[in-house]
C-alpha atoms as a PDB file:
ATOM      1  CA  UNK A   1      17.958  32.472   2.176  1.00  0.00           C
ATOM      2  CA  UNK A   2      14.969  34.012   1.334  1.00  0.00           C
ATOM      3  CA  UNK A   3      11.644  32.598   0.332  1.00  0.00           C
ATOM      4  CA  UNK A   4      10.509  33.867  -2.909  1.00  0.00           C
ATOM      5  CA  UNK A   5       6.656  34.706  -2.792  1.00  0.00           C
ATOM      6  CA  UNK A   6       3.890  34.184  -5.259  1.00  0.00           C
ATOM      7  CA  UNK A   7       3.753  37.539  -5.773  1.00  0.00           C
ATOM      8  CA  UNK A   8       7.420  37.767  -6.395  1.00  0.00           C
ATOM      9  CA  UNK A   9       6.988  35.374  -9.252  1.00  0.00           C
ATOM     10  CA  UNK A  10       4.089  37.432 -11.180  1.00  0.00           C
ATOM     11  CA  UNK A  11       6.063  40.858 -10.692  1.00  0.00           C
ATOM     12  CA  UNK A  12       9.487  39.616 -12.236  1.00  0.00           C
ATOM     13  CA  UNK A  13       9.371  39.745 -15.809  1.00  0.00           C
ATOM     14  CA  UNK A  14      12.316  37.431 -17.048  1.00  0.00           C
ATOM     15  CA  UNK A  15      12.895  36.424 -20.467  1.00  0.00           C
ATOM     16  CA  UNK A  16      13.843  32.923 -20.697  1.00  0.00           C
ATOM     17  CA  UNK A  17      15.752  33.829 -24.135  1.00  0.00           C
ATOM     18  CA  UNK A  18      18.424  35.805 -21.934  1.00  0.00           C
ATOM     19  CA  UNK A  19      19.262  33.438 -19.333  1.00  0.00           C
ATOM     20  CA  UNK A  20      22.743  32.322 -18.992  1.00  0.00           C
ATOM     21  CA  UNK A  21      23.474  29.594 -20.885  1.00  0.00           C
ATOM     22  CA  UNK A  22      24.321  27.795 -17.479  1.00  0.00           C
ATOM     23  CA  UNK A  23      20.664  28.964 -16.096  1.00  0.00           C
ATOM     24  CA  UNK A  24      19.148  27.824 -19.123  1.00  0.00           C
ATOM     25  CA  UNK A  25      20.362  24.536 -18.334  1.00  0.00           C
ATOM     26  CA  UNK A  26      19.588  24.479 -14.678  1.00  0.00           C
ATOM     27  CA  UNK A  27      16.278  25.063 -15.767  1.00  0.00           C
ATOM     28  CA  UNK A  28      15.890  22.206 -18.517  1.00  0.00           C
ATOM     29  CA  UNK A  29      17.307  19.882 -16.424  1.00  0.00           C
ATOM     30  CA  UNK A  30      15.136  20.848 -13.631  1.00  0.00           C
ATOM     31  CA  UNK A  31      12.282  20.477 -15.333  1.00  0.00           C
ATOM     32  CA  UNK A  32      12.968  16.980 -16.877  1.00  0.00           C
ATOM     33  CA  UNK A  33      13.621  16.332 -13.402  1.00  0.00           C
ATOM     34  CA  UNK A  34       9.711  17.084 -12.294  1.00  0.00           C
ATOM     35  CA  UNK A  35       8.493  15.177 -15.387  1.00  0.00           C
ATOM     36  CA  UNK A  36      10.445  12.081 -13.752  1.00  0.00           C
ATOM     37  CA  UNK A  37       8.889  12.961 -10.466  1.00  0.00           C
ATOM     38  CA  UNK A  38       5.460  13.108 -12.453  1.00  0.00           C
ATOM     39  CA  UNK A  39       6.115   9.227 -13.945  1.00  0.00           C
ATOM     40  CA  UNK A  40       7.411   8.025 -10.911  1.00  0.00           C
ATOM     41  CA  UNK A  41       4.038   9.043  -9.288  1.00  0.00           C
ATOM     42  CA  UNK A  42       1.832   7.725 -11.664  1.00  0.00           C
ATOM     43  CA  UNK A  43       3.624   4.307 -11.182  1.00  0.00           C
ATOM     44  CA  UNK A  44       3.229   4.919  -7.478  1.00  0.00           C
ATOM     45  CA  UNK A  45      -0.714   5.393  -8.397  1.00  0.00           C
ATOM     46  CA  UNK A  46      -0.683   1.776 -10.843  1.00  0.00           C
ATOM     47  CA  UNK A  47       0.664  -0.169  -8.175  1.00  0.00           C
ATOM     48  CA  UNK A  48      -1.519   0.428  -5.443  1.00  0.00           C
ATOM     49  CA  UNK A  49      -4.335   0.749  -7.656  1.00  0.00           C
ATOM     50  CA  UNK A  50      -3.463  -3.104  -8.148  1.00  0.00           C
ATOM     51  CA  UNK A  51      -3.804  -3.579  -4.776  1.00  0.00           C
ATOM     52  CA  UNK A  52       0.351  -3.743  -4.007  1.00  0.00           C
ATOM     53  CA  UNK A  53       0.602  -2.167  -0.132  1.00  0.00           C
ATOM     54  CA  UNK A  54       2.491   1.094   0.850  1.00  0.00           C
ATOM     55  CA  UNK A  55       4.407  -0.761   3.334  1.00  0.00           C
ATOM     56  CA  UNK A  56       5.690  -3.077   0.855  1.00  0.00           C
ATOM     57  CA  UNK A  57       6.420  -1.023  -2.081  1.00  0.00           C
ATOM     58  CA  UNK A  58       8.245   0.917   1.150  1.00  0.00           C
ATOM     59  CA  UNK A  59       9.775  -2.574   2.365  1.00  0.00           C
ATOM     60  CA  UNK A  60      11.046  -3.465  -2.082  1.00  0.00           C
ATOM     61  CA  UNK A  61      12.496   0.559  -1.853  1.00  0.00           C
ATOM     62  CA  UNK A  62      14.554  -0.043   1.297  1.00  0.00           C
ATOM     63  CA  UNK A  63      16.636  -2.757   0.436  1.00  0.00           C
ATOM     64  CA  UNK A  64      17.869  -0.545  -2.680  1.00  0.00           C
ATOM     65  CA  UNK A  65      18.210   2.786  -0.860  1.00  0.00           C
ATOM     66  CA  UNK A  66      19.872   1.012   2.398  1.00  0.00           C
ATOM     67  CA  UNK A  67      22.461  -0.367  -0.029  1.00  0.00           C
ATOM     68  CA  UNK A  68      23.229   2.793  -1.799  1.00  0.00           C
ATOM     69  CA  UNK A  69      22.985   4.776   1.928  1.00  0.00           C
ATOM     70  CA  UNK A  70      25.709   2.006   3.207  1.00  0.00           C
ATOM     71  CA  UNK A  71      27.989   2.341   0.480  1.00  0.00           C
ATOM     72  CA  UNK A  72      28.086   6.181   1.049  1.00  0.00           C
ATOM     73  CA  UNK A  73      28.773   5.552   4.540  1.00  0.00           C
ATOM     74  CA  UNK A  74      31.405   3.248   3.447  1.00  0.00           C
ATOM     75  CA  UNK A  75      33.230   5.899   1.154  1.00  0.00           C
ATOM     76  CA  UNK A  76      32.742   8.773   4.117  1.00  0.00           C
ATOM     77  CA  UNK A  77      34.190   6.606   6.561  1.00  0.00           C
ATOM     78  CA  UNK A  78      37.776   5.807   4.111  1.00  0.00           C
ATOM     79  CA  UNK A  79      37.754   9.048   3.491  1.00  0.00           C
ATOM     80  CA  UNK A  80      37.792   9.853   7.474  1.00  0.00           C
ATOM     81  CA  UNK A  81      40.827   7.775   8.071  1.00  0.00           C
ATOM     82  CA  UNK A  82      42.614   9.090   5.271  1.00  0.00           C
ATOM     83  CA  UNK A  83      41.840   6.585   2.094  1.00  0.00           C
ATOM     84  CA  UNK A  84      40.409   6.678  -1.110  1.00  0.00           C
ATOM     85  CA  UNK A  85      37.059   3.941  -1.861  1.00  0.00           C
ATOM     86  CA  UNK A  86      35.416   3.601  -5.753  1.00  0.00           C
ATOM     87  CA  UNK A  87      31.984   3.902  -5.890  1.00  0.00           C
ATOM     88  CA  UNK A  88      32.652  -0.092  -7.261  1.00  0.00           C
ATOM     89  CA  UNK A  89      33.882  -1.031  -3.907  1.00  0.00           C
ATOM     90  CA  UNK A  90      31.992   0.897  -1.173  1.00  0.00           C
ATOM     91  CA  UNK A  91      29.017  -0.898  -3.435  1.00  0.00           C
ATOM     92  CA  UNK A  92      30.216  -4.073  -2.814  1.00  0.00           C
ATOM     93  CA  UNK A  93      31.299  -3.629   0.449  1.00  0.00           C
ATOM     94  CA  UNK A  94      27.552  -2.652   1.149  1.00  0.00           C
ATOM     95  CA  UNK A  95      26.126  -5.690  -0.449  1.00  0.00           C
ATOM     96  CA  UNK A  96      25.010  -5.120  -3.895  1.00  0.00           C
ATOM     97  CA  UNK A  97      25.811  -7.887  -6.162  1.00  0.00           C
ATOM     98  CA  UNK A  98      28.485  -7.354  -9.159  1.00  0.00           C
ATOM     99  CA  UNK A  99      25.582  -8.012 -11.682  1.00  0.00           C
ATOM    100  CA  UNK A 100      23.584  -4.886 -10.312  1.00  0.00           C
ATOM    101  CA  UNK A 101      27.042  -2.365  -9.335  1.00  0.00           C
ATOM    102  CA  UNK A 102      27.073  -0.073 -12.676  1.00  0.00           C
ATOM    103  CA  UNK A 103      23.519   0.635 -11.975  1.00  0.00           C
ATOM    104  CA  UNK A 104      23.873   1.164  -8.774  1.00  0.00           C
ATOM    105  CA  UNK A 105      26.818   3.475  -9.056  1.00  0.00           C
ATOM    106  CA  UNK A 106      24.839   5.763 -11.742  1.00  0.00           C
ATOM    107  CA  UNK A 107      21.810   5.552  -9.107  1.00  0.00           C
ATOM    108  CA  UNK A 108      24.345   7.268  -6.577  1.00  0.00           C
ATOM    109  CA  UNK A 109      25.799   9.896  -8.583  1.00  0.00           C
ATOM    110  CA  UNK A 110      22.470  11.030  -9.427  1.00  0.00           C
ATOM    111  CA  UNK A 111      21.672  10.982  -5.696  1.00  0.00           C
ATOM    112  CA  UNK A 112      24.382  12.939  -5.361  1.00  0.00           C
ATOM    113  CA  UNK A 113      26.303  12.813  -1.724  1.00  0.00           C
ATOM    114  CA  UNK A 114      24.167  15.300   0.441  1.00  0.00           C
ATOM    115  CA  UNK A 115      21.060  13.258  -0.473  1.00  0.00           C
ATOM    116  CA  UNK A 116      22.148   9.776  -0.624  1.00  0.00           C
ATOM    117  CA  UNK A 117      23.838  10.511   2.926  1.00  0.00           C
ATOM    118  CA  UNK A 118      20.189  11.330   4.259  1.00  0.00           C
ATOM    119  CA  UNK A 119      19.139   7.899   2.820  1.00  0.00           C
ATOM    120  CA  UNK A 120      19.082   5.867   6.269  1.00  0.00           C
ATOM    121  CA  UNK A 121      16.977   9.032   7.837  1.00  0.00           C
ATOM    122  CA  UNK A 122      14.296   9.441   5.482  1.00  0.00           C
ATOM    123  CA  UNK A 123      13.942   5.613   4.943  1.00  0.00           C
ATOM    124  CA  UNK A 124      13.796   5.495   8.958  1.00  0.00           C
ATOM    125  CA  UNK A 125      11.050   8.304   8.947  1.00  0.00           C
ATOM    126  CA  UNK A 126       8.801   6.865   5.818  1.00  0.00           C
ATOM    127  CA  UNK A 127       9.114   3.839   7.937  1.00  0.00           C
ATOM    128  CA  UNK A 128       8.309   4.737  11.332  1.00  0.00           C
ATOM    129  CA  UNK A 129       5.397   7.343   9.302  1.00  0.00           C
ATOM    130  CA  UNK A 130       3.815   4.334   7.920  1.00  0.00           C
ATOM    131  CA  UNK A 131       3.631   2.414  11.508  1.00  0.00           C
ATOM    132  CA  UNK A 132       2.370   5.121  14.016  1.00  0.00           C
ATOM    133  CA  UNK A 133       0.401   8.469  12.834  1.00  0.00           C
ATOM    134  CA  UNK A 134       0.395   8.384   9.054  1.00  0.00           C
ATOM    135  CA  UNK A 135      -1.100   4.494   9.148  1.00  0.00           C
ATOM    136  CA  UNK A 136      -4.289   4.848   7.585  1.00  0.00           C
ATOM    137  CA  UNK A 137      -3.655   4.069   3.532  1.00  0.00           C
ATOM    138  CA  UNK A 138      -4.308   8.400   2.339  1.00  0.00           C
ATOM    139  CA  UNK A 139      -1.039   8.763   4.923  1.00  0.00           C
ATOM    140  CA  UNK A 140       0.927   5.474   3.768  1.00  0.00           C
ATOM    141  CA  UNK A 141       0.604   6.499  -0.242  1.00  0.00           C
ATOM    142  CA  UNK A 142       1.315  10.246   1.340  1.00  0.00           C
ATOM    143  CA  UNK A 143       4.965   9.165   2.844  1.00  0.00           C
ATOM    144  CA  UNK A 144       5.626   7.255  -0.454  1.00  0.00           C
ATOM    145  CA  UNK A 145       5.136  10.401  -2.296  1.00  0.00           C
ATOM    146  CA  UNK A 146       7.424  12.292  -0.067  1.00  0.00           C
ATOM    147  CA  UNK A 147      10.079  10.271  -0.151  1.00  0.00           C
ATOM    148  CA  UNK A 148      10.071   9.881  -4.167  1.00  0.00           C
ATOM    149  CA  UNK A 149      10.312  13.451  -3.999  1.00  0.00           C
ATOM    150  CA  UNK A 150      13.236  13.174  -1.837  1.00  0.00           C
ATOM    151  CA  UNK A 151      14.651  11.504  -3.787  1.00  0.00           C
ATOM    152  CA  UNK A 152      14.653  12.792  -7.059  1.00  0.00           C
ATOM    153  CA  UNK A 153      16.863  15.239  -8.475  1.00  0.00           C
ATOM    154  CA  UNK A 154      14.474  17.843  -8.842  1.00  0.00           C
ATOM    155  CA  UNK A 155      14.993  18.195  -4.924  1.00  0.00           C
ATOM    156  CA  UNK A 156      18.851  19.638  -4.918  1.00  0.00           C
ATOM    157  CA  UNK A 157      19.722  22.073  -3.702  1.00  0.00           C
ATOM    158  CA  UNK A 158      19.933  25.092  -6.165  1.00  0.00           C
ATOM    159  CA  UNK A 159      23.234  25.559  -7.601  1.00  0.00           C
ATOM    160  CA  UNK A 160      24.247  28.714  -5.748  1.00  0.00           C
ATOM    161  CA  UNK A 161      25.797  30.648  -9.593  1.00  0.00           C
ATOM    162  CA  UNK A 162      22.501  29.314 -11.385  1.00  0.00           C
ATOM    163  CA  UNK A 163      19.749  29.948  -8.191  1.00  0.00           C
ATOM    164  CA  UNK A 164      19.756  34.112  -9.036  1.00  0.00           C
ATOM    165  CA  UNK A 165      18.230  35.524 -11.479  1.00  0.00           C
ATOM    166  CA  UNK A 166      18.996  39.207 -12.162  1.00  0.00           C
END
C-alpha cells in the first residue's frame, strides 16, 4: 500500500458532497472515532494531573484488556478444533464476572478481532516500555497515549471498498 503524502492531500480536490454514501460513512464514523480518542486523552491528562501514576492507570487497564485478549483466545482456540464459543462464554471462561459480560462483549466487538487479538502484545510492550527505556514520567504518559490509540477504533484498518477515493 502506498503512503499518501502531504502533498497528495492539498492536490486532490474531493467534494465531500459526492462521496459514496458508504465513504461518507467511513468518514463520520472515523471521525467520531478521533473525537473519542481526543476525550479519552484529556482523561488520560486529569488523572495524572491528580497525581494517579502511569504504571497504575497501565496496571487498572490490564486487568480489562487481559480479560477481553483471553476470551478472544478462547473463541480462536474452539474455533481451531472445530467448535463454535459466544462471546458470553469465551468471557466467562476468561474471568469476567456475569455482572460486567454485556459490557464486555460490546467492548470486544468494537475491538474488533484483529485488534483485540494484539491485546496481550501491546499490553506486554506498554508494560515492559514503562519499566526499561521509556521510564522517566514524559515516556510513561507517552506509552499510555499509544496504546489508547491502539486501541480505539479510529486505528482499523481502512475498509478496503471505502479506503479509495476516485
Amino acid at each position: 500500500m502506498e503512503k499518501v503524502k502531504l502533498e497528495d492531500v492539498r492536490v486532490a480536490k474531493v467534494d465531500y458532497k459526492q462521496w459514496s454514501p458508504e465513504l461518507q460513512a467511513e468518514y463520520d464514523a472515523r471521525v467520531r472515532a478521533v473525537e473519542k480518542i481526543s476525550d479519552a486523552l484529556q482523561q488520560l491528562d486529569r488523572l495524572i494531573l491528580s497525581g494517579e501514576e502511569p504504571i497504575a492507570l497501565l496496571a487498572q487497564l490490564g486487568a480489562s484488556l487481559r480479560r477481553l485478549a483471553a476470551a478472544t483466545a478462547c473463541i480462536r482456540d474452539a474455533e481451531r478444533s472445530g467448535q463454535r464459543m459466544s462471546l458470553s462464554q469465551a468471557l466467562q471462561q476468561a474471568g469476567v464476572q456475569p455482572y460486567f459480560v454485556k459490557k464486555s462483549e460490546q467492548q470486544l466487538r468494537q475491538l474488533g478481532r484483529p485488534r483485540a487479538s494484539r491485546l496481550f502484545g501491546w499490553l506486554l510492550k506498554a508494560d515492559l516500555a514503562m519499566k526499561g527505556a521509556s521510564s522517566s514520567p514524559p515516556r510513561k504518559r507517552l506509552v499510555l497515549e499509544r496504546l489508547i490509540v491502539q486501541l480505539s477504533s479510529a486505528a482499523k484498518e481502512p475498509n478496503p471498498r471505502t479506503a479509495a477515493v476516485s
